[in-house]
C-alpha atoms as a PDB file:
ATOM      1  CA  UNK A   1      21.950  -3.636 -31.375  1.00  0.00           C
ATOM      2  CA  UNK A   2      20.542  -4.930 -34.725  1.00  0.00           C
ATOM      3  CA  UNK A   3      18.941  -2.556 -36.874  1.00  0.00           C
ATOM      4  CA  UNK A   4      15.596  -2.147 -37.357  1.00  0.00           C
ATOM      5  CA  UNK A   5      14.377  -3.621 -40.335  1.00  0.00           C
ATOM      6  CA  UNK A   6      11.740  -5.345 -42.630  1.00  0.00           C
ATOM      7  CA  UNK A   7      11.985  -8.213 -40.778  1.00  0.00           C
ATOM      8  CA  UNK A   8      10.889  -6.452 -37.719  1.00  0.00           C
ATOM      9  CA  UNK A   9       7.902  -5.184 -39.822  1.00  0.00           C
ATOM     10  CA  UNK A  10       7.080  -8.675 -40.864  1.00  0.00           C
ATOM     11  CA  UNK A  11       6.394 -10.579 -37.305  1.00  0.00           C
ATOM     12  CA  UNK A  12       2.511 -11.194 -36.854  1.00  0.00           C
ATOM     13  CA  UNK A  13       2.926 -10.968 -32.938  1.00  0.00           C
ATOM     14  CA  UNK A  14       3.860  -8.185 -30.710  1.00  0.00           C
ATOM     15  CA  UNK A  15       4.138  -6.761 -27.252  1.00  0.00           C
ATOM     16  CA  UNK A  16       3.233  -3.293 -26.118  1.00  0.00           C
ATOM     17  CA  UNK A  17       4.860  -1.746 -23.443  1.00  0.00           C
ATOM     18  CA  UNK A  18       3.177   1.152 -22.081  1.00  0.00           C
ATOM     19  CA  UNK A  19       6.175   3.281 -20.008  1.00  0.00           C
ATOM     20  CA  UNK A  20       5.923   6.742 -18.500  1.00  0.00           C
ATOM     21  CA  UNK A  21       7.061   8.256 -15.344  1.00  0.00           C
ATOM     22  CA  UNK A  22       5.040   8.527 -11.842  1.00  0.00           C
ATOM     23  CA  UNK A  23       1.330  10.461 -12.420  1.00  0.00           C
ATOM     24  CA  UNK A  24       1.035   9.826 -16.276  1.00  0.00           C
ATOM     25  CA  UNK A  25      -1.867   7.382 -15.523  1.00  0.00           C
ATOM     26  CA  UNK A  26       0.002   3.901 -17.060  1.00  0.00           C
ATOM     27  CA  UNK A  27      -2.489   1.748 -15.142  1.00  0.00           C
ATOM     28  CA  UNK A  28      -5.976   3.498 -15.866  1.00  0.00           C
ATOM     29  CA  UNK A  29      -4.864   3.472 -19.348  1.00  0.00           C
ATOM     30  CA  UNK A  30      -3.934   0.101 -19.235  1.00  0.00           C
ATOM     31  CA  UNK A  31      -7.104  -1.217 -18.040  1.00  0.00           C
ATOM     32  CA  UNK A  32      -8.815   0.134 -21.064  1.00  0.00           C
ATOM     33  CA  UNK A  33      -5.976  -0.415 -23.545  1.00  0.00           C
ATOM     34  CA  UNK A  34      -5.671  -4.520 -22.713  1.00  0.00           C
ATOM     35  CA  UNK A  35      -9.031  -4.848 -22.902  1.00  0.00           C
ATOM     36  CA  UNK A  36      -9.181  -3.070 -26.242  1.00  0.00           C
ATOM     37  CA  UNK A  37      -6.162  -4.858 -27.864  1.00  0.00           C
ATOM     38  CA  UNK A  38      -7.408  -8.308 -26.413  1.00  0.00           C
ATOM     39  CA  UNK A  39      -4.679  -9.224 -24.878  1.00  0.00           C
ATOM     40  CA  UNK A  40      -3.364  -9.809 -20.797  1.00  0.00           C
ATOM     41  CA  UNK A  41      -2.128  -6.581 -19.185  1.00  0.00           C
ATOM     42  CA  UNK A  42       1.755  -7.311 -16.823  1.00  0.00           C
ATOM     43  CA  UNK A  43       3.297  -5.120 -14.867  1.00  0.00           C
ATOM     44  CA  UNK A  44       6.962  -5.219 -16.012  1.00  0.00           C
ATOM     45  CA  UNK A  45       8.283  -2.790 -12.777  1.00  0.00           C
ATOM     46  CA  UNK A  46       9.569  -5.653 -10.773  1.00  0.00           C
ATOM     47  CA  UNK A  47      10.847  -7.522 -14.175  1.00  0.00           C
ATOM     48  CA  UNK A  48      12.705  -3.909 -15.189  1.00  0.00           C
ATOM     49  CA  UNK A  49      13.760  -3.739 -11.605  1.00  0.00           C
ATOM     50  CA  UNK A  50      15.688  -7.364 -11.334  1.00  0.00           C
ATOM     51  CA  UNK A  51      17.402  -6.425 -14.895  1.00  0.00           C
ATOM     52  CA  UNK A  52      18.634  -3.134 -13.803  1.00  0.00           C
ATOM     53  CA  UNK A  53      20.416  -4.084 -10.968  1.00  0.00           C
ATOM     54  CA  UNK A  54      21.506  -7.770 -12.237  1.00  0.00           C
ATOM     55  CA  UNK A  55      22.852  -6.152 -15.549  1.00  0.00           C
ATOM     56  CA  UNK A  56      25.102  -3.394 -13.909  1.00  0.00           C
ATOM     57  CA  UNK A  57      26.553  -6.067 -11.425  1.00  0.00           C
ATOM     58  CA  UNK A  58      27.512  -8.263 -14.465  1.00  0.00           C
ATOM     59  CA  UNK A  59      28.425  -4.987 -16.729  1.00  0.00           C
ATOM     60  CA  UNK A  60      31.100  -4.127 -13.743  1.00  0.00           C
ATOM     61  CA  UNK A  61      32.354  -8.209 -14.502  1.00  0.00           C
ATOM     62  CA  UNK A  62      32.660  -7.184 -18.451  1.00  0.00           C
ATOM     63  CA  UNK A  63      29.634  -8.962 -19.204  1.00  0.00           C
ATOM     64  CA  UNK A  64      27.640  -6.639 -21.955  1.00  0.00           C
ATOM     65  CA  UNK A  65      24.909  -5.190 -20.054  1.00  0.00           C
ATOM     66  CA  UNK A  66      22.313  -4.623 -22.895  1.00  0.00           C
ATOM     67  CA  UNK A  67      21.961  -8.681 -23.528  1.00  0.00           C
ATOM     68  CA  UNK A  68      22.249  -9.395 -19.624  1.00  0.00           C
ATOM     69  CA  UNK A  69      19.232  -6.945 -19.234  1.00  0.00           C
ATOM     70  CA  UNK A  70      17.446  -8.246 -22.003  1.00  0.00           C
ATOM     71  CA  UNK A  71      18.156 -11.991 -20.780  1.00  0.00           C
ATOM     72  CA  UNK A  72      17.062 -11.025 -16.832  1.00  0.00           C
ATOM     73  CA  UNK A  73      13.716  -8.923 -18.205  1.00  0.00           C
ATOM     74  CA  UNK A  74      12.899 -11.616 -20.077  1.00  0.00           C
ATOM     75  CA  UNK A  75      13.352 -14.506 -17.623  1.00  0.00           C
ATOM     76  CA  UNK A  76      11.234 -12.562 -14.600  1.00  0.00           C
ATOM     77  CA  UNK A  77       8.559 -11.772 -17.270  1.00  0.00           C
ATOM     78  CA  UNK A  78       7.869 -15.200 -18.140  1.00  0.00           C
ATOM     79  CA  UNK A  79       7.577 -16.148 -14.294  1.00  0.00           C
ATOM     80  CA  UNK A  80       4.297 -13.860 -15.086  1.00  0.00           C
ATOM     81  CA  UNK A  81       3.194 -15.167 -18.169  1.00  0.00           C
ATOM     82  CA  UNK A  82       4.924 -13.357 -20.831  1.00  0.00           C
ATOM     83  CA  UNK A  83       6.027 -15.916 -23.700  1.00  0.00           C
ATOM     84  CA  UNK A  84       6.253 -18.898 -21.074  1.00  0.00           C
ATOM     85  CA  UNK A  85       6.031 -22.116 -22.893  1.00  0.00           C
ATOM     86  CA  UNK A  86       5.442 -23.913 -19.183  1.00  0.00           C
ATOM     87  CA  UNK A  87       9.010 -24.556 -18.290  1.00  0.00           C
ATOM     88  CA  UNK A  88       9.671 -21.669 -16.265  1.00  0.00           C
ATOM     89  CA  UNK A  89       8.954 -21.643 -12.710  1.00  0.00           C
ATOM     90  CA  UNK A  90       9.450 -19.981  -9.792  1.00  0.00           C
ATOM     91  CA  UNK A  91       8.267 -22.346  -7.436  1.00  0.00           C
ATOM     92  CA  UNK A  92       4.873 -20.994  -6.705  1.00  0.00           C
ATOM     93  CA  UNK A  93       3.529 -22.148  -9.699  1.00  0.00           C
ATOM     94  CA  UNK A  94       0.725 -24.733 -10.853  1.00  0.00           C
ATOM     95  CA  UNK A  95       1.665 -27.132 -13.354  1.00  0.00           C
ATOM     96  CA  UNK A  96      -1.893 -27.534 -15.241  1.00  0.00           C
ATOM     97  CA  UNK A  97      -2.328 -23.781 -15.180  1.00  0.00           C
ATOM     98  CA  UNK A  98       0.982 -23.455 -16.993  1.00  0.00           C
ATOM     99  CA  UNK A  99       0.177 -26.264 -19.531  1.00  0.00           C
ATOM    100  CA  UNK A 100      -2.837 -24.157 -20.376  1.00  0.00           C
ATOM    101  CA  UNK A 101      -1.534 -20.947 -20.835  1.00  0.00           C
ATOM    102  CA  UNK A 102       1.150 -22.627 -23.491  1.00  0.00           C
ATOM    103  CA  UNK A 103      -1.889 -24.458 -25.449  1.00  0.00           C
ATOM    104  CA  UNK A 104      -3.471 -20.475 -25.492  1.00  0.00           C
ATOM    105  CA  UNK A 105       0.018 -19.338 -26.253  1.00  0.00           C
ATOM    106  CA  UNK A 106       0.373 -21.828 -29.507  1.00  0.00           C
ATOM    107  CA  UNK A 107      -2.646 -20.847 -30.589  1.00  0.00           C
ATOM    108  CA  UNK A 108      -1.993 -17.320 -30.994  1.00  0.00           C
ATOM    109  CA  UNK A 109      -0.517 -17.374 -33.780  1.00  0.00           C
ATOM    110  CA  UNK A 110      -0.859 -13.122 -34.834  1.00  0.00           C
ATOM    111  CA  UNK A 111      -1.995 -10.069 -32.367  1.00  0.00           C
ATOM    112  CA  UNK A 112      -1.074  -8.641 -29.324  1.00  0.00           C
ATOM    113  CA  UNK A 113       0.397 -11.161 -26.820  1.00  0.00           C
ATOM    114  CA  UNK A 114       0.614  -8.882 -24.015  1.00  0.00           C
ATOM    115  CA  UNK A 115       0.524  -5.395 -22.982  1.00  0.00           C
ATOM    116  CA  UNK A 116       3.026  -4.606 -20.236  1.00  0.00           C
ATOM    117  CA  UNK A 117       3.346  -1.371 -18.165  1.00  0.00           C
ATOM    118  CA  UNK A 118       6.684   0.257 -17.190  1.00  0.00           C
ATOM    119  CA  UNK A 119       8.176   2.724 -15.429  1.00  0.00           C
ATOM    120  CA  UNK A 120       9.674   5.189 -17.635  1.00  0.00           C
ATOM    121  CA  UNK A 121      12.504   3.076 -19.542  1.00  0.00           C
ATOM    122  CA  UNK A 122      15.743   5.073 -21.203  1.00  0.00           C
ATOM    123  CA  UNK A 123      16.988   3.873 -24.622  1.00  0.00           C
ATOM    124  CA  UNK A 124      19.247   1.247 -23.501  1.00  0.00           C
ATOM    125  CA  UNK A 125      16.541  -0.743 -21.837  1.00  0.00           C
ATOM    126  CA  UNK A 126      13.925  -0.319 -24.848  1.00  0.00           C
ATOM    127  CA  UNK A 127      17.426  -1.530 -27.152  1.00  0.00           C
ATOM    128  CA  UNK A 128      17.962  -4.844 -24.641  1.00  0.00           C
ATOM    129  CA  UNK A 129      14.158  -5.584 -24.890  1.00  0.00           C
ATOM    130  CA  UNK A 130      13.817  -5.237 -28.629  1.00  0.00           C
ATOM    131  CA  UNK A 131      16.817  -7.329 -29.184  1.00  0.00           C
ATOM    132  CA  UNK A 132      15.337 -10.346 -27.036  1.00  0.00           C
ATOM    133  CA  UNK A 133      11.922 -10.294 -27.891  1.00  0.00           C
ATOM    134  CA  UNK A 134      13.483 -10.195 -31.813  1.00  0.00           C
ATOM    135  CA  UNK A 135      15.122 -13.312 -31.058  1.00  0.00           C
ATOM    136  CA  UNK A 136      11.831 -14.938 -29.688  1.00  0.00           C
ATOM    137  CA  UNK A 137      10.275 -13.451 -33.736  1.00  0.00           C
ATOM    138  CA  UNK A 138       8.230 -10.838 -31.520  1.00  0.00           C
ATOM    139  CA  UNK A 139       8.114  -7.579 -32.372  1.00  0.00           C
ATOM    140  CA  UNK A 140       7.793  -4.359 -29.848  1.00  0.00           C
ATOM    141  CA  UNK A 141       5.997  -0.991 -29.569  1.00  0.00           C
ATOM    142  CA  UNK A 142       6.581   1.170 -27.144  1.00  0.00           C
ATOM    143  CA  UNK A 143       4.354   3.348 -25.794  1.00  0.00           C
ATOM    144  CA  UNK A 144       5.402   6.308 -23.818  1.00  0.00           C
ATOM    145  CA  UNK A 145       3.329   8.617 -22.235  1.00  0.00           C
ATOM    146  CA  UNK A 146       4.635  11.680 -22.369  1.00  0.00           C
ATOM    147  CA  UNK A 147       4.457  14.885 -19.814  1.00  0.00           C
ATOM    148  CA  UNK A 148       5.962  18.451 -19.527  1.00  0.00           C
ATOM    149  CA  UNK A 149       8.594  19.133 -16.911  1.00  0.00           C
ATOM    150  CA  UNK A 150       5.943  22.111 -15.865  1.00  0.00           C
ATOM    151  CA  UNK A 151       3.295  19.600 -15.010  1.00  0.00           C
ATOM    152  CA  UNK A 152       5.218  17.207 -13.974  1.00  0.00           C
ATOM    153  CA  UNK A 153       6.719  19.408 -11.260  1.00  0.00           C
ATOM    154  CA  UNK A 154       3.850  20.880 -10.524  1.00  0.00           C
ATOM    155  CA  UNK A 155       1.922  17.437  -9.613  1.00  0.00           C
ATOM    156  CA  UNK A 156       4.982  16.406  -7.824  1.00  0.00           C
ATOM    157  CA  UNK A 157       5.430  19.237  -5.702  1.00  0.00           C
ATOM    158  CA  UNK A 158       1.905  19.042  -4.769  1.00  0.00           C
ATOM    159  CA  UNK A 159       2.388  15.147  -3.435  1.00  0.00           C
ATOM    160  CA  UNK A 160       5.855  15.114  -2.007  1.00  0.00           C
ATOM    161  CA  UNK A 161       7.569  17.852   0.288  1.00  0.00           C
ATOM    162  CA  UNK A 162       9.952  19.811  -1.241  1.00  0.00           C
ATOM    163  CA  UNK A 163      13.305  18.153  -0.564  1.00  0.00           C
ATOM    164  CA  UNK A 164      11.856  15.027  -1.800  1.00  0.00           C
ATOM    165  CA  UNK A 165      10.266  17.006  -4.705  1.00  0.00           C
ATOM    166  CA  UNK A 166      13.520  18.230  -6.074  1.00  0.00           C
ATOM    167  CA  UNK A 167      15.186  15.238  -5.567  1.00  0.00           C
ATOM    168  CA  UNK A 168      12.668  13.090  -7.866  1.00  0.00           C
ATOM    169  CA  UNK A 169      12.625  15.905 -10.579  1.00  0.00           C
ATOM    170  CA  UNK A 170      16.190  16.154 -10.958  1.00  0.00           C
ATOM    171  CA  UNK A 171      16.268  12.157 -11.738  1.00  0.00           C
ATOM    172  CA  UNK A 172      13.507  12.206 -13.536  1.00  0.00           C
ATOM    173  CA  UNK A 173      14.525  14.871 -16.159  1.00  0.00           C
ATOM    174  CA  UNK A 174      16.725  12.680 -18.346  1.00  0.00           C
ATOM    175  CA  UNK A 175      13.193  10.501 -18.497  1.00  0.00           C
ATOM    176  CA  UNK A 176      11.343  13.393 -20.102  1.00  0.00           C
ATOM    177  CA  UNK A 177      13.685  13.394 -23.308  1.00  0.00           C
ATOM    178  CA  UNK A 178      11.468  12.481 -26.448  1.00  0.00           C
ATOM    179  CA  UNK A 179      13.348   9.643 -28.113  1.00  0.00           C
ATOM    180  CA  UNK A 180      15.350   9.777 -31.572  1.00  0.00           C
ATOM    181  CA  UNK A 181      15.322   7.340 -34.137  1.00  0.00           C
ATOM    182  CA  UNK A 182      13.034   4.839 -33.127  1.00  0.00           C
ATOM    183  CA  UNK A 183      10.599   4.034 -35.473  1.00  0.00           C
ATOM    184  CA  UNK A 184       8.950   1.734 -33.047  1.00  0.00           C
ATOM    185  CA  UNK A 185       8.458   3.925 -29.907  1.00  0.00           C
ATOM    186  CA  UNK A 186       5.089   6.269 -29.873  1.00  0.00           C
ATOM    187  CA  UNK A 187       5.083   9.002 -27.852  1.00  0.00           C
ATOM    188  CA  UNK A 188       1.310  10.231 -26.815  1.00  0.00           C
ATOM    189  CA  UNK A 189       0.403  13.064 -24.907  1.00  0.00           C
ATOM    190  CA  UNK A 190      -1.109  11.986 -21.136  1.00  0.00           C
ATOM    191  CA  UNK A 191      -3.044  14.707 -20.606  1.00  0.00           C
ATOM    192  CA  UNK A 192      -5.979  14.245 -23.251  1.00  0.00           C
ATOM    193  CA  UNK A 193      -8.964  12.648 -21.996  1.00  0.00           C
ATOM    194  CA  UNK A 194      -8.526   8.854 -20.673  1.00  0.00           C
ATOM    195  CA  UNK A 195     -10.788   7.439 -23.276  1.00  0.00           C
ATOM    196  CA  UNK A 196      -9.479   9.620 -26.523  1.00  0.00           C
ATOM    197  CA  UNK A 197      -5.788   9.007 -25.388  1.00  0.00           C
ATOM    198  CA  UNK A 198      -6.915   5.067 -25.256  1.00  0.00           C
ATOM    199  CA  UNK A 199      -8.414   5.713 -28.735  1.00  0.00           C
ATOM    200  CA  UNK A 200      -5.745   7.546 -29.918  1.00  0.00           C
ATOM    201  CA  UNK A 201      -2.572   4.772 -28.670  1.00  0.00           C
ATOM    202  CA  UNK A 202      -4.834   1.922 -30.361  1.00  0.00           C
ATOM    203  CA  UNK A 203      -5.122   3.930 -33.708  1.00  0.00           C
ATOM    204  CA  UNK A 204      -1.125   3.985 -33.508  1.00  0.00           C
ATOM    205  CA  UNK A 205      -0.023   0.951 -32.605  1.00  0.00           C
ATOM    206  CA  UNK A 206      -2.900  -0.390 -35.578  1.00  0.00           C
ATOM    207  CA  UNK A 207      -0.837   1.715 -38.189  1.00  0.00           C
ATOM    208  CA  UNK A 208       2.057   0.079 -36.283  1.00  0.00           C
ATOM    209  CA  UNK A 209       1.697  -3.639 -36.989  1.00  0.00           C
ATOM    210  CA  UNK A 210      -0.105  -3.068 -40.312  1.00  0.00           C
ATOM    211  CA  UNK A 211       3.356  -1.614 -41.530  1.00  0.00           C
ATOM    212  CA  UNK A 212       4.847  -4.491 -44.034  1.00  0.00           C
END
């Protein structure tokens, strides 16, 4: 992965991606966040999803699975709008409705473009999505919302029955671990008030993008 660097800092237009795991509240914040930021709000899940599965079939073929991820994650997301300058289809599209949203596109020229909710996403996936939406001269911040183990058990054990309860904690452990390193990723507390957490993420990513 390329480092980080001024260039990064430079690029007028960027993408949020708001991640978490289950019962962090990603899509009441988003609701409030997109509208904030002025900017469309896409759920990546389905995106993440495809580039999970495609990149460790191809990774197993000794294709590199960071720029196979980043290339599938990409691809799906413009089926929905993200970066699509109208040629990407997947068949269900309109052809006037795609013109327009490249004229809107073209004349965005600095802000947010998009703010797209995750599941919670590990390192390598934030690295393959960086590194592709670098090449496109967009820039990322990530946006995790962060939970303790305590609470997240305890609101998991409440919803699921036991088996199933231990079963989602133990693979969603590794997802609790604050990242390192990464000037771009902000991790925010979930459980503050909806609106002063909305407040709060804006303020950041602000101080973010006005970073030269």
């Amino acid at each position: 992965m390329p480092e980080q660097s001024t260039h990064e800092d430079s690029l007028s237009l960027y993408v949020v991606i708001l991640s978490g795991t289950h019962v962090t509240g990603k899509e009441t914040i988003a609701v409030s966040l997109s509208k904030s930021l002025n900017c469309p709000w896409l759920k990546g899940e389905f995106a993440a999803n495809s580039a999970n599965v495609i990149s460790r079939s191809q990774a197993k073929r000794g294709y590199d699975l960071t720029a196979v991820y980043g290339r599938t994650w990409i691809k799906k997301m413009q089926r929905i709008g993200l970066m699509s300058d109208g040629s990407e289809s997947d068949g269900s599209g309109d052809s006037d409705n795609e013109d327009q949203n490249k004229k809107k596109l073209l004349k965005k020229k600095t802000g947010c473009l998009a703010l797209v909710t995750h599941f919670a996403l590990r390192k390598p996936a934030r690295d393959a999505i960086r590194d592709v939406m670098l090449e496109k001269e967009v820039r990322v911040i990530f946006v995790i919302l962060q939970i303790t183990k305590d609470t997240l058990s305890g609101r998991t054990l409440g919803a699921e029955n036991p088996e199933l309860a231990e079963k989602i904690m133990e693979e969603k452990r590794e997802d609790l671990r604050e990242p390192e390193e990464e000037t771009d990723v902000l991790v925010m507390d979930s459980m503050q008030d909806v609106d002063a957490l909305t407040l709060n993420i804006e303020e950041m990513i602000r101080r973010q993008v006005s970073v030269t």
